[in-house]
Structures are given as structure tokens and as C-alpha cells.
PDB file of N, CA and C in Angstrom:
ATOM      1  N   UNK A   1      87.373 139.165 118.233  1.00  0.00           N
ATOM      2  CA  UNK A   1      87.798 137.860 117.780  1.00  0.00           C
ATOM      3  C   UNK A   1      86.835 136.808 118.304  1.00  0.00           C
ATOM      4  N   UNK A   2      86.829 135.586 117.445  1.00  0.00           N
ATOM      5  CA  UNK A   2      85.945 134.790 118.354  1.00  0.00           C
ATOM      6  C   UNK A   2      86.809 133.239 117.833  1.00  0.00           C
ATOM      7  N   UNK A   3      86.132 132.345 118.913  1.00  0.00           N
ATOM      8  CA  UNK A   3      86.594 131.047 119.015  1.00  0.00           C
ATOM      9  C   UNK A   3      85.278 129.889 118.048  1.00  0.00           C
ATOM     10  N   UNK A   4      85.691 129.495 117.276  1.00  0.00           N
ATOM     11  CA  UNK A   4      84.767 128.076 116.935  1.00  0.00           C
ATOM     12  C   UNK A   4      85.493 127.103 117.517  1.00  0.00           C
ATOM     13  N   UNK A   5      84.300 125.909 117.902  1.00  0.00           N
ATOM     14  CA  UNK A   5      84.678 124.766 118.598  1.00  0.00           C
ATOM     15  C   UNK A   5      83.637 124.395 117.125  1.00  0.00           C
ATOM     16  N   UNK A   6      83.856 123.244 116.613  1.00  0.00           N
ATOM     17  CA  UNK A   6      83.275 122.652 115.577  1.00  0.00           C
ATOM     18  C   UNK A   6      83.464 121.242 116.070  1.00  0.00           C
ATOM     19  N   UNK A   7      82.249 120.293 116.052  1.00  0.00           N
ATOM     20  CA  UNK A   7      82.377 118.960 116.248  1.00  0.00           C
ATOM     21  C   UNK A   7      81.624 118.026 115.473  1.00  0.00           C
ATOM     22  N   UNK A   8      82.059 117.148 114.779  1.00  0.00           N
ATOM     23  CA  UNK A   8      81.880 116.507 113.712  1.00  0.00           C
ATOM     24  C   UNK A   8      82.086 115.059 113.480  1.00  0.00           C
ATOM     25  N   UNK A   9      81.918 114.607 112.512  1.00  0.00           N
ATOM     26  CA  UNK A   9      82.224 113.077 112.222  1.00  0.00           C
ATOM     27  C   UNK A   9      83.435 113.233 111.764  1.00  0.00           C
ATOM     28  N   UNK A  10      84.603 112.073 111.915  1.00  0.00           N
ATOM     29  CA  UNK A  10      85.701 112.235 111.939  1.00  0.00           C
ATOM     30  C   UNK A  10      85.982 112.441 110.558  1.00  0.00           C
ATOM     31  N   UNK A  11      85.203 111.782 109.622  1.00  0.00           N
ATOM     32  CA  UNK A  11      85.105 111.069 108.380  1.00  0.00           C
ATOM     33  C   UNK A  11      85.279 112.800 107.657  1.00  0.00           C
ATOM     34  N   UNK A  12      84.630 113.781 108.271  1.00  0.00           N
ATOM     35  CA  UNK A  12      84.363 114.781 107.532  1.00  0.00           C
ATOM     36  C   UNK A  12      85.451 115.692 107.802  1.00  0.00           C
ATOM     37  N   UNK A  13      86.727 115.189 108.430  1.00  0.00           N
ATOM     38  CA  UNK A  13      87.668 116.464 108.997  1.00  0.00           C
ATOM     39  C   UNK A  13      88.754 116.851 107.329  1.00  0.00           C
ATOM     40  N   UNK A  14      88.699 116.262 106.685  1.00  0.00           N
ATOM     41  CA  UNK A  14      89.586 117.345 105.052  1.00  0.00           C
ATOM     42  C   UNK A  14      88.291 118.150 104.569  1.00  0.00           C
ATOM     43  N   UNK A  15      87.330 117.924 104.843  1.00  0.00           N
ATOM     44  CA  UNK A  15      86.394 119.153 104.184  1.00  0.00           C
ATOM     45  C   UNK A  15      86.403 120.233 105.144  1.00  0.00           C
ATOM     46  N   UNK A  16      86.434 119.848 106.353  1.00  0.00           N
ATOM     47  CA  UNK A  16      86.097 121.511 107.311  1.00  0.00           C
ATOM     48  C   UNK A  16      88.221 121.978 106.866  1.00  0.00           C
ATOM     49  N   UNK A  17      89.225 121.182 107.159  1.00  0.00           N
ATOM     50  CA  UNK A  17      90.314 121.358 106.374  1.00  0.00           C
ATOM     51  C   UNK A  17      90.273 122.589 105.330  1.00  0.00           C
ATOM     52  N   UNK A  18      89.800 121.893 104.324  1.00  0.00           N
ATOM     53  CA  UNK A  18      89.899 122.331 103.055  1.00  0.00           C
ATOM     54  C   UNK A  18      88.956 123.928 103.407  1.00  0.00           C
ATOM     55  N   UNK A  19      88.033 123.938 104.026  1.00  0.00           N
ATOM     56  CA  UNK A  19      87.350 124.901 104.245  1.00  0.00           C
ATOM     57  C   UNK A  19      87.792 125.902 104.934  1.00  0.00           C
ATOM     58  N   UNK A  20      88.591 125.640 105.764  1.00  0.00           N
ATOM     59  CA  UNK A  20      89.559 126.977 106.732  1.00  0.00           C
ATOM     60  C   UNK A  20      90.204 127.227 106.025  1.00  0.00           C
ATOM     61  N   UNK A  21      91.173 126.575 104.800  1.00  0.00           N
ATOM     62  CA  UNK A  21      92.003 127.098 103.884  1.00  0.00           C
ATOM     63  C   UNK A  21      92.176 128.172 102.769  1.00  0.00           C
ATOM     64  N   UNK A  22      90.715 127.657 102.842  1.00  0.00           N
ATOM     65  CA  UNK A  22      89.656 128.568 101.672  1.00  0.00           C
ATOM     66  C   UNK A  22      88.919 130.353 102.081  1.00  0.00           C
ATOM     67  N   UNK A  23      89.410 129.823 103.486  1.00  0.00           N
ATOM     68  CA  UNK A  23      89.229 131.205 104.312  1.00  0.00           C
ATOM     69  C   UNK A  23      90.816 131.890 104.829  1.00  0.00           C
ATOM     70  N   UNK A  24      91.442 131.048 104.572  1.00  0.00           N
ATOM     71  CA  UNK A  24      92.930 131.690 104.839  1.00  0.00           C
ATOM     72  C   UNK A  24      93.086 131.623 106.796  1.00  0.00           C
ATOM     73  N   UNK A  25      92.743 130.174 107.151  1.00  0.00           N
ATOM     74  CA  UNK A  25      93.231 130.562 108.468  1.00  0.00           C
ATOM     75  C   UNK A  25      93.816 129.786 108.546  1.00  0.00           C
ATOM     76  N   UNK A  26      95.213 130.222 109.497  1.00  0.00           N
ATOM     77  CA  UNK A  26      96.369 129.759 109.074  1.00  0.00           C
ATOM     78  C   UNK A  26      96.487 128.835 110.522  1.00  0.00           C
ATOM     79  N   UNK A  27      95.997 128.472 111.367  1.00  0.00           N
ATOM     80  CA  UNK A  27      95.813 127.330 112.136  1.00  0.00           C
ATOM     81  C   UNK A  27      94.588 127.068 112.845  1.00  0.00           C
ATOM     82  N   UNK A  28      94.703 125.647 112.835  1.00  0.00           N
ATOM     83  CA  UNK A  28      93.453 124.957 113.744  1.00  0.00           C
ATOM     84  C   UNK A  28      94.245 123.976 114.773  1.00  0.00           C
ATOM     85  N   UNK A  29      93.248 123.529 115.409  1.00  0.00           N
ATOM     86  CA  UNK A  29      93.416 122.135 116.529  1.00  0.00           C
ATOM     87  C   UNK A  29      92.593 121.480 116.433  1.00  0.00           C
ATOM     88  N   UNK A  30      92.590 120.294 116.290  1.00  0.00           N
ATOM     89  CA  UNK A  30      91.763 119.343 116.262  1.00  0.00           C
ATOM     90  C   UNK A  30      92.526 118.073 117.082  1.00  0.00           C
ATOM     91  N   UNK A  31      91.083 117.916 118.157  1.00  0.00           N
ATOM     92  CA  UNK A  31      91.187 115.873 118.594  1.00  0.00           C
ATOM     93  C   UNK A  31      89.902 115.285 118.697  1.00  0.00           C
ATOM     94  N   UNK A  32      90.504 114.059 118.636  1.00  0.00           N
ATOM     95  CA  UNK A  32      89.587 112.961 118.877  1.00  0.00           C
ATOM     96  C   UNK A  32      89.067 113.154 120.272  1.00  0.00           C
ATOM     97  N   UNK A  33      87.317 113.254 119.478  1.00  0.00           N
ATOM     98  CA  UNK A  33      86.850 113.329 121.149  1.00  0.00           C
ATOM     99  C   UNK A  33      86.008 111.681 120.935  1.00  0.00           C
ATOM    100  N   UNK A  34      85.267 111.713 122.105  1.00  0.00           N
ATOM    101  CA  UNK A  34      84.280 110.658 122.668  1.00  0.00           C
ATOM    102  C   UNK A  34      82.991 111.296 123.512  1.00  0.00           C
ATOM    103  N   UNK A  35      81.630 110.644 122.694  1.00  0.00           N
ATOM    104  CA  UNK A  35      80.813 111.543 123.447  1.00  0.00           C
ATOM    105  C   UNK A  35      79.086 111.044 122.856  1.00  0.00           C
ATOM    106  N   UNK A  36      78.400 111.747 123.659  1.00  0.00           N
ATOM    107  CA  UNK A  36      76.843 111.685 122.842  1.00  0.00           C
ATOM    108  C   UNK A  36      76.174 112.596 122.955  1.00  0.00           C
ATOM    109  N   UNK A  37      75.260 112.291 121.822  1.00  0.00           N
ATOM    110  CA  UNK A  37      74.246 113.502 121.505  1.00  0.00           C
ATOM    111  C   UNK A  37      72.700 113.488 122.541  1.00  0.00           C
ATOM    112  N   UNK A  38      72.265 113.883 122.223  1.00  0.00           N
ATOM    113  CA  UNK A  38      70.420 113.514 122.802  1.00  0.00           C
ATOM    114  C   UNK A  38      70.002 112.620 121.915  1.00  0.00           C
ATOM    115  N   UNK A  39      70.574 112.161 121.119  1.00  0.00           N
ATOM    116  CA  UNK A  39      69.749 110.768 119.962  1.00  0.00           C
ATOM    117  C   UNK A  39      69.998 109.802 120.424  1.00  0.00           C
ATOM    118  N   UNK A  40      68.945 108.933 120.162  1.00  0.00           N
ATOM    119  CA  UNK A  40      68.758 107.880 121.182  1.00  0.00           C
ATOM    120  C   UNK A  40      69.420 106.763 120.486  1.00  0.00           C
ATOM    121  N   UNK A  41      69.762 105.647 120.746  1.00  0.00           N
ATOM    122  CA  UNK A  41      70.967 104.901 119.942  1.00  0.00           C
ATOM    123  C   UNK A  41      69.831 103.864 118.847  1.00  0.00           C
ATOM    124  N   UNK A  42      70.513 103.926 117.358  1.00  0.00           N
ATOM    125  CA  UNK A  42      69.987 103.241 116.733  1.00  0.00           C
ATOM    126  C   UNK A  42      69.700 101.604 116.235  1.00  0.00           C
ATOM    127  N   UNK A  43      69.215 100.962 115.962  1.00  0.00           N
ATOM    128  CA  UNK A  43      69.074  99.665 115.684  1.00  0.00           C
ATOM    129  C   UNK A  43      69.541  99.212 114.340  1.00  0.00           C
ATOM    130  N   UNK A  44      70.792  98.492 114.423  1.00  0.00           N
ATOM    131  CA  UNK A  44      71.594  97.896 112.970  1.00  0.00           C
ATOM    132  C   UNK A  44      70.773  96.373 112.760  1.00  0.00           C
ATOM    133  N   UNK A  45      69.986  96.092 111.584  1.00  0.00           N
ATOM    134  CA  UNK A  45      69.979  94.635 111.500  1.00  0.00           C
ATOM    135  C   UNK A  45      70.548  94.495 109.341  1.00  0.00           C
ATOM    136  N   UNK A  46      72.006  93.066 110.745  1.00  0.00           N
ATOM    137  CA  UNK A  46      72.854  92.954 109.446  1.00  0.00           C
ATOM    138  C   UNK A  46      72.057  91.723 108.570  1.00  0.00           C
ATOM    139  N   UNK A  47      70.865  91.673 109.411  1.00  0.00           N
ATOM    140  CA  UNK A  47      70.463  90.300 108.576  1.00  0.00           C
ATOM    141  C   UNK A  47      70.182  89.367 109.311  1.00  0.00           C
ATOM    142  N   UNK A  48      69.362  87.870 108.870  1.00  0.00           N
ATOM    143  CA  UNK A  48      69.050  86.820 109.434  1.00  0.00           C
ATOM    144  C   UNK A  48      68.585  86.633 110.744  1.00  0.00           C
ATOM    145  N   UNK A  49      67.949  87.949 111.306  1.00  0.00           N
ATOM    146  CA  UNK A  49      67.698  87.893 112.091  1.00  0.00           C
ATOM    147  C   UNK A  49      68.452  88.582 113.357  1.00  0.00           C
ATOM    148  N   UNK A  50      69.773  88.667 113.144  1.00  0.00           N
ATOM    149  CA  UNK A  50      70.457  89.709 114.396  1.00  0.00           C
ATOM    150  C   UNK A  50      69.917  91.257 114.083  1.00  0.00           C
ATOM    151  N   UNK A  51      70.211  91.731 115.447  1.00  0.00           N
ATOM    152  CA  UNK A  51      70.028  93.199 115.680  1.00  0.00           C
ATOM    153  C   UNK A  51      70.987  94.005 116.272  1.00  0.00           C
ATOM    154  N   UNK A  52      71.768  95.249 116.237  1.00  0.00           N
ATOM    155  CA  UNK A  52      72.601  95.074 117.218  1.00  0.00           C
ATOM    156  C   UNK A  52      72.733  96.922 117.502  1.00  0.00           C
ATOM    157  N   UNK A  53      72.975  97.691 118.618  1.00  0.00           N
ATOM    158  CA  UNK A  53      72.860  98.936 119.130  1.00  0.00           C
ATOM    159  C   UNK A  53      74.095  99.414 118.578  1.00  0.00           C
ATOM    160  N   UNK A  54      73.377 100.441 117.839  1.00  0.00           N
ATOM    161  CA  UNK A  54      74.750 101.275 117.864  1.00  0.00           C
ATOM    162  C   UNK A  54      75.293 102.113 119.083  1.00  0.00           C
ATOM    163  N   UNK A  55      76.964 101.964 119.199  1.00  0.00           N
ATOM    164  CA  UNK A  55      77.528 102.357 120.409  1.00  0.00           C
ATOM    165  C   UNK A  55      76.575 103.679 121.003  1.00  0.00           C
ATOM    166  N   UNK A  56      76.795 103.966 122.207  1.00  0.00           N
ATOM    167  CA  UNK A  56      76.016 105.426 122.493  1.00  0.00           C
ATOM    168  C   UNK A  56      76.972 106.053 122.279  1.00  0.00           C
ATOM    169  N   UNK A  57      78.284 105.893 122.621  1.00  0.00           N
ATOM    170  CA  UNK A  57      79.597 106.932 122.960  1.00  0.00           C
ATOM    171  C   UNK A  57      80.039 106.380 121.690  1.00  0.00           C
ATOM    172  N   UNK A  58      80.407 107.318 120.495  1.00  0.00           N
ATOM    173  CA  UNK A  58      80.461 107.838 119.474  1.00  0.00           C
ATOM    174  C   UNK A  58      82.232 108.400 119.007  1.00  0.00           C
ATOM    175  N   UNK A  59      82.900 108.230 118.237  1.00  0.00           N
ATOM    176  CA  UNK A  59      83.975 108.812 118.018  1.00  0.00           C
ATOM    177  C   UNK A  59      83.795 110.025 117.049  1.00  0.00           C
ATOM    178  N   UNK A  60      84.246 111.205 117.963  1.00  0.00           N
ATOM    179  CA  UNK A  60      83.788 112.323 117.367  1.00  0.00           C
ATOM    180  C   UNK A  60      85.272 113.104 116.559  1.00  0.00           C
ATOM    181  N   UNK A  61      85.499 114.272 115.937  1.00  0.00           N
ATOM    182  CA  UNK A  61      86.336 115.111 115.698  1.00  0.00           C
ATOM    183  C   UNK A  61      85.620 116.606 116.264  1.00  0.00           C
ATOM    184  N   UNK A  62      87.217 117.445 117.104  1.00  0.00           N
ATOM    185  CA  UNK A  62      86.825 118.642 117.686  1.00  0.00           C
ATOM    186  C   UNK A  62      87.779 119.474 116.858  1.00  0.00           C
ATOM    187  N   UNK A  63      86.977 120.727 116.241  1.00  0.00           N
ATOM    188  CA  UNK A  63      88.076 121.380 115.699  1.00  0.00           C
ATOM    189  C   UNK A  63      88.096 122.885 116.483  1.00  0.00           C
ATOM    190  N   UNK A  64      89.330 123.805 117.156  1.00  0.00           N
ATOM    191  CA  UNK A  64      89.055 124.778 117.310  1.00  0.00           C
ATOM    192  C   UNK A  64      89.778 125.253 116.403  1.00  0.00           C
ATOM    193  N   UNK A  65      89.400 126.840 116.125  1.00  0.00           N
ATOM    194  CA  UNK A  65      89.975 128.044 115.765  1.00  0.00           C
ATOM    195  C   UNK A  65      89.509 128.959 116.102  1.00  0.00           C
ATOM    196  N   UNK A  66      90.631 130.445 116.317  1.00  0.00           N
ATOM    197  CA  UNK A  66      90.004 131.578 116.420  1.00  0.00           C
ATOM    198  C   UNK A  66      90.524 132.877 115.295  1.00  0.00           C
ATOM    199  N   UNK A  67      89.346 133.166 114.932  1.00  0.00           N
ATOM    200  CA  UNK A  67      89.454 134.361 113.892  1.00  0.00           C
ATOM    201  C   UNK A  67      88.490 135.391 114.371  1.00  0.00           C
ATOM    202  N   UNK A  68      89.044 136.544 113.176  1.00  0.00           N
ATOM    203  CA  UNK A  68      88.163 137.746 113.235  1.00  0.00           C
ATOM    204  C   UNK A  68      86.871 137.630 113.326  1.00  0.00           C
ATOM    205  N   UNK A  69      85.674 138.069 113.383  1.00  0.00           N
ATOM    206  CA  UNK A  69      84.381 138.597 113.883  1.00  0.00           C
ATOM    207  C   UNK A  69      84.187 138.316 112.508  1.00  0.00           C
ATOM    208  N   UNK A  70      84.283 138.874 111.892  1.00  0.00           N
ATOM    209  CA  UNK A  70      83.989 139.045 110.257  1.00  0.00           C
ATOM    210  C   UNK A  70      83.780 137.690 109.301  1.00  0.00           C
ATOM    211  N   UNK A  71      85.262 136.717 109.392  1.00  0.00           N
ATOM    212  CA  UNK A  71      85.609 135.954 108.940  1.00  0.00           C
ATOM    213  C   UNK A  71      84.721 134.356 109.373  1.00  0.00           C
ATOM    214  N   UNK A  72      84.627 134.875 111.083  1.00  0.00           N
ATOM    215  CA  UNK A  72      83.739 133.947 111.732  1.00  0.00           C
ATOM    216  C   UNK A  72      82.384 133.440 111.204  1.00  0.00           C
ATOM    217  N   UNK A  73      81.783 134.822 111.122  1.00  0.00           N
ATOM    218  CA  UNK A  73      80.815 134.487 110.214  1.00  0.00           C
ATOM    219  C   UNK A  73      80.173 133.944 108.746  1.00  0.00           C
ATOM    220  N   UNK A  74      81.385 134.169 108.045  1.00  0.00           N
ATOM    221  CA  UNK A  74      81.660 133.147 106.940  1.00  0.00           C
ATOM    222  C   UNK A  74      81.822 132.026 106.591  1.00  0.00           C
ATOM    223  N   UNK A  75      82.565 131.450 108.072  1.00  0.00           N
ATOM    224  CA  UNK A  75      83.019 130.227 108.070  1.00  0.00           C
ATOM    225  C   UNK A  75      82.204 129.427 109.038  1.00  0.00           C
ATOM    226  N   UNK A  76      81.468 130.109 109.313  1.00  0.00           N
ATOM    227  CA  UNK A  76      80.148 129.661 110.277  1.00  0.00           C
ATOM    228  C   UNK A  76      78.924 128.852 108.697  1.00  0.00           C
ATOM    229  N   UNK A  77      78.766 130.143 107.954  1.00  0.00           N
ATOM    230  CA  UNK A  77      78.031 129.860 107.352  1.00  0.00           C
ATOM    231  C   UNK A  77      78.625 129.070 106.146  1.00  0.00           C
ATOM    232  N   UNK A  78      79.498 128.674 105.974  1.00  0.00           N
ATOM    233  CA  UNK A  78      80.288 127.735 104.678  1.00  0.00           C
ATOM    234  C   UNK A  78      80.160 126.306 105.364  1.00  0.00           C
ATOM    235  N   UNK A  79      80.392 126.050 106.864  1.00  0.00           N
ATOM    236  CA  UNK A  79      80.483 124.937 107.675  1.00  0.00           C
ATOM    237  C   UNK A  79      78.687 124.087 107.600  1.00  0.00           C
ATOM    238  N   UNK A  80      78.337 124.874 108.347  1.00  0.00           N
ATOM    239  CA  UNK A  80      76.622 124.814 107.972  1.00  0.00           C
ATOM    240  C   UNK A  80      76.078 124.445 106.267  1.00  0.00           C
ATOM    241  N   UNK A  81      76.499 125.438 105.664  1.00  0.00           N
ATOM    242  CA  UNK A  81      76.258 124.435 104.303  1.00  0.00           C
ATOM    243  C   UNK A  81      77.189 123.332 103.844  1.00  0.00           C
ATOM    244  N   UNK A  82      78.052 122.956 104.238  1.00  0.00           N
ATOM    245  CA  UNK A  82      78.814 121.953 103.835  1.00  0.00           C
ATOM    246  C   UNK A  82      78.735 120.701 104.438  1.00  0.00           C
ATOM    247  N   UNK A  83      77.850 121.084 105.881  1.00  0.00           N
ATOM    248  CA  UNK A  83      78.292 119.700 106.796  1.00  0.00           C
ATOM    249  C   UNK A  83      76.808 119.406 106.512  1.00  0.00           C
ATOM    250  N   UNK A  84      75.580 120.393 105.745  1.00  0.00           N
ATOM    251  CA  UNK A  84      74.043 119.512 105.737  1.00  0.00           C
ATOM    252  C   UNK A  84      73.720 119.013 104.411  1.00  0.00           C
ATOM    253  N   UNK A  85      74.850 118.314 103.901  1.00  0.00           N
ATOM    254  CA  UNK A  85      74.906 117.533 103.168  1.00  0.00           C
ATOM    255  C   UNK A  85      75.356 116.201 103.496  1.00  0.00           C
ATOM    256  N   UNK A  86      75.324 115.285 102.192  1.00  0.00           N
ATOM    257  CA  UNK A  86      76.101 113.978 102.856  1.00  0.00           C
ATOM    258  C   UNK A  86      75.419 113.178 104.018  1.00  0.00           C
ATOM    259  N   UNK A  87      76.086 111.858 104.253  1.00  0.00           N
ATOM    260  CA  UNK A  87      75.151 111.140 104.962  1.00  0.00           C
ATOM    261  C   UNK A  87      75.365 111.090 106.569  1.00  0.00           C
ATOM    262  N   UNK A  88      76.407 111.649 106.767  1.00  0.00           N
ATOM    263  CA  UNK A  88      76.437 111.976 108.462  1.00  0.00           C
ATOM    264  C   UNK A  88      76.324 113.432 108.489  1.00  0.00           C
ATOM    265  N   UNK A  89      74.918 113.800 109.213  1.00  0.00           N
ATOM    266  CA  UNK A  89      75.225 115.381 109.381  1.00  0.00           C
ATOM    267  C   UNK A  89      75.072 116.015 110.375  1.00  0.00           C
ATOM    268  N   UNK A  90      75.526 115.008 111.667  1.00  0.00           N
ATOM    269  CA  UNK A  90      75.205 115.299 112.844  1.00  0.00           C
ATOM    270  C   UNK A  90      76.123 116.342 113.232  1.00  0.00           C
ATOM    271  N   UNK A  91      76.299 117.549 114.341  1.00  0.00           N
ATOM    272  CA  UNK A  91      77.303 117.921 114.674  1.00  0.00           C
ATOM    273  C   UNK A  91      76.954 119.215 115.241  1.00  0.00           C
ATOM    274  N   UNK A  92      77.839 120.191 115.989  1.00  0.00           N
ATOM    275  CA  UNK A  92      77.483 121.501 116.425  1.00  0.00           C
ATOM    276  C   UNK A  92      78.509 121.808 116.325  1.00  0.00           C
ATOM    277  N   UNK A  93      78.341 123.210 116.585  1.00  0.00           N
ATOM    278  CA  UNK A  93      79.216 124.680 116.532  1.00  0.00           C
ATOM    279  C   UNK A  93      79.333 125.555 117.502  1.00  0.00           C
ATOM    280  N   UNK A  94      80.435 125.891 118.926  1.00  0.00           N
ATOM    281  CA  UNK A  94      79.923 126.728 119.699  1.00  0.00           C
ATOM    282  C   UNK A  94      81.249 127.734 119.436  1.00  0.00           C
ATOM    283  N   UNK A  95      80.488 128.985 119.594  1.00  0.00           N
ATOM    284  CA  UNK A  95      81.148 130.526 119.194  1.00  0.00           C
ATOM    285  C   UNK A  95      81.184 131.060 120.639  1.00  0.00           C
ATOM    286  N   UNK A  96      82.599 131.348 120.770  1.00  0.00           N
ATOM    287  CA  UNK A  96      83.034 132.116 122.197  1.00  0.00           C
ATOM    288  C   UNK A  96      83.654 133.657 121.684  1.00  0.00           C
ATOM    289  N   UNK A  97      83.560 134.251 122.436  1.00  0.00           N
ATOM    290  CA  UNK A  97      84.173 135.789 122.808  1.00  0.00           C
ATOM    291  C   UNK A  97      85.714 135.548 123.096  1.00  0.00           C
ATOM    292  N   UNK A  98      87.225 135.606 121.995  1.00  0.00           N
ATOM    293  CA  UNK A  98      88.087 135.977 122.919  1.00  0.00           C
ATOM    294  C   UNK A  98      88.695 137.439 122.933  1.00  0.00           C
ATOM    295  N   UNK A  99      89.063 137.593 124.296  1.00  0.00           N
ATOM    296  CA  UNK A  99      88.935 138.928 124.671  1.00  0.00           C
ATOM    297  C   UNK A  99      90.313 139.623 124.021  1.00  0.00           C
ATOM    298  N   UNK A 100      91.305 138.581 123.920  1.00  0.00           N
ATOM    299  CA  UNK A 100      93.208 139.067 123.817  1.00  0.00           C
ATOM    300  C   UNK A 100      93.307 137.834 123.037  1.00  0.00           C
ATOM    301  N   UNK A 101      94.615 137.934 122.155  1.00  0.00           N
ATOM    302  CA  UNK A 101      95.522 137.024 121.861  1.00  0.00           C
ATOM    303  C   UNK A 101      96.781 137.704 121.689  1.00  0.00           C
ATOM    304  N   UNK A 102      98.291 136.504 121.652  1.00  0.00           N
ATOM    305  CA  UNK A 102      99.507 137.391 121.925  1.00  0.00           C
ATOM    306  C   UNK A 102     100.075 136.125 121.213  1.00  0.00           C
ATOM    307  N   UNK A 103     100.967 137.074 120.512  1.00  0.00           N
ATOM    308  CA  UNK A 103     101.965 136.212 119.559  1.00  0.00           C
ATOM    309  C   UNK A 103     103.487 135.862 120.200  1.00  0.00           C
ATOM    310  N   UNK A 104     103.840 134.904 120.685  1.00  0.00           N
ATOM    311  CA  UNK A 104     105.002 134.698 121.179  1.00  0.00           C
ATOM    312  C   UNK A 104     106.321 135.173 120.367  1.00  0.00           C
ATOM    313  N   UNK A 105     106.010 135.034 119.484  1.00  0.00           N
ATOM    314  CA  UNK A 105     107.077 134.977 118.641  1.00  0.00           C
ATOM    315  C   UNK A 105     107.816 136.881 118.267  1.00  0.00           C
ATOM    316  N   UNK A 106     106.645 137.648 117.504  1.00  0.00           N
ATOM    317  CA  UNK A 106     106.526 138.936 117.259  1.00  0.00           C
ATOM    318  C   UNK A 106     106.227 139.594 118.266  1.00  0.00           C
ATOM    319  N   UNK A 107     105.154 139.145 118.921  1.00  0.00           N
ATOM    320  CA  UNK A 107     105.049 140.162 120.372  1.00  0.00           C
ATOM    321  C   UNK A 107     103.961 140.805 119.648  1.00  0.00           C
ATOM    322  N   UNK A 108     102.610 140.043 118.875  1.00  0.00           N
ATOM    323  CA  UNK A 108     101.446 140.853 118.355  1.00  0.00           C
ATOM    324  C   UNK A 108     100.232 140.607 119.290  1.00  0.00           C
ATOM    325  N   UNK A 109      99.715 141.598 119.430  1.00  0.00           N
ATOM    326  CA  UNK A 109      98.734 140.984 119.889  1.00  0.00           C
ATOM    327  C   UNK A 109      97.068 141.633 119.176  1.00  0.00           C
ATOM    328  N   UNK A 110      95.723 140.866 119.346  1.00  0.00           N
ATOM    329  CA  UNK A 110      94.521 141.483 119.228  1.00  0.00           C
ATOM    330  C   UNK A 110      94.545 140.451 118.144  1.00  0.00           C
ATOM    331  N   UNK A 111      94.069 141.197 116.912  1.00  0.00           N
ATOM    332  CA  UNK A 111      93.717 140.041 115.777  1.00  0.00           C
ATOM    333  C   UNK A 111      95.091 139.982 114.769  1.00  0.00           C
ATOM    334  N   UNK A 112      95.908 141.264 114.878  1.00  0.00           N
ATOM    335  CA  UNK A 112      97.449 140.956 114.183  1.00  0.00           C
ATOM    336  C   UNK A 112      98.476 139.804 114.683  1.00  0.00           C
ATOM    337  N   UNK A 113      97.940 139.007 115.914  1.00  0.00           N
ATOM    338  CA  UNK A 113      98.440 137.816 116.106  1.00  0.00           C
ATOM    339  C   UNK A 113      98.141 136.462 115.823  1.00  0.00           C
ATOM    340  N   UNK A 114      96.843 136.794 115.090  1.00  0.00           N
ATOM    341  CA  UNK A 114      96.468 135.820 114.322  1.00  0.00           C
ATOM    342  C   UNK A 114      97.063 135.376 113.046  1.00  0.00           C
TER     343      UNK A 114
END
């Protein structure tokens, strides 16, 4: 099984949505994070002469889920083409190892508790 952490522009959270759906996973988590990249902050001029920094600390969206090995990789690669489009396409993806999962409810565990 593995874990995606997906982090994104907030603006873009019904497409990664719509995109887990489309893969059949039947939950995520997502919050509002706060944070920065290595890009160095940009210069807005609204005109007449002002200039003004864009914030460094950034309002981000974090999405986790964990699915099969298999599935991961699908939705790895559907995320990647979907998010390098469009005009914000900043963002990363980190993939963890989980070792167990356990279903409270049924008492499943491994990937049948997913």
C-alpha cells in the first residue's frame, strides 16, 4: 500500500476530487496548509507605478490518501498530467510505504481495509 501526500493550489482541489473518484478511492483528507517553495517571491505591478511582493507564505491545499501499489501509480500519473496544465502548476507529491491498515469497523485489515 502506499500513502500520497499531494500539495497544491487550493483553487485546484475538485479536479484532484474528481480525479480520486475516477479511480474509485473511496476517501481522502485534505487541509489547508501554509508554506513555501524555493521560488523566490514575485513582483505584482498593478500599475501607475506601484509594485508589490507576493506573500512568501502561500495558502496551500494537502491532500492525503492511501491506496494499492497498483492504483498509486495511476493516480500518480493522472495527477502529474492534470496539475501541468493551467495557470498554477506549482506543487509536489510525496509517496510513503504503509506497512498495515485496520478497519475499525469490519476488523479488515492490509489493502481489504481500504
Amino acid at each position: 500500500m502506499k500513502k500520497l501526500e499531494v500539495i497544491f493550489a487550493h483553487e485546484r482541489l475538485i479536479e484532484v476530487n474528481n480525479l480520486l473518484h475516477k479511480h474509485r478511492i473511496g476517501g481522502m483528507s485534505f487541509y489547508l496548509i501554509r508554506g513555501r517553495g524555493s521560488t523566490k517571491d514575485e513582483t505584482i505591478s498593478p500599475g501607475r507605478g506601484l509594485e508589490r511582493k507576493v506573500p512568501e507564505f502561500l495558502i496551500k491545499t494537502k491532500v492525503e490518501v492511501v491506496t494499492t501499489d497498483e492504483t498509486a501509480s495511476r493516480i500518480i500519473d493522472d495527477i502529474l498530467k492534470v496539475m501541468s496544465t493551467g495557470s498554477n502548476r506549482r506543487g509536489k507529491i510525496f509517496v510513503y510505504d504503509v506497512v498495515e491498515a485496520y478497519d475499525f469497523k469490519n476488523k479488515d485489515s492490509g489493502d481489504a481495509a481500504l
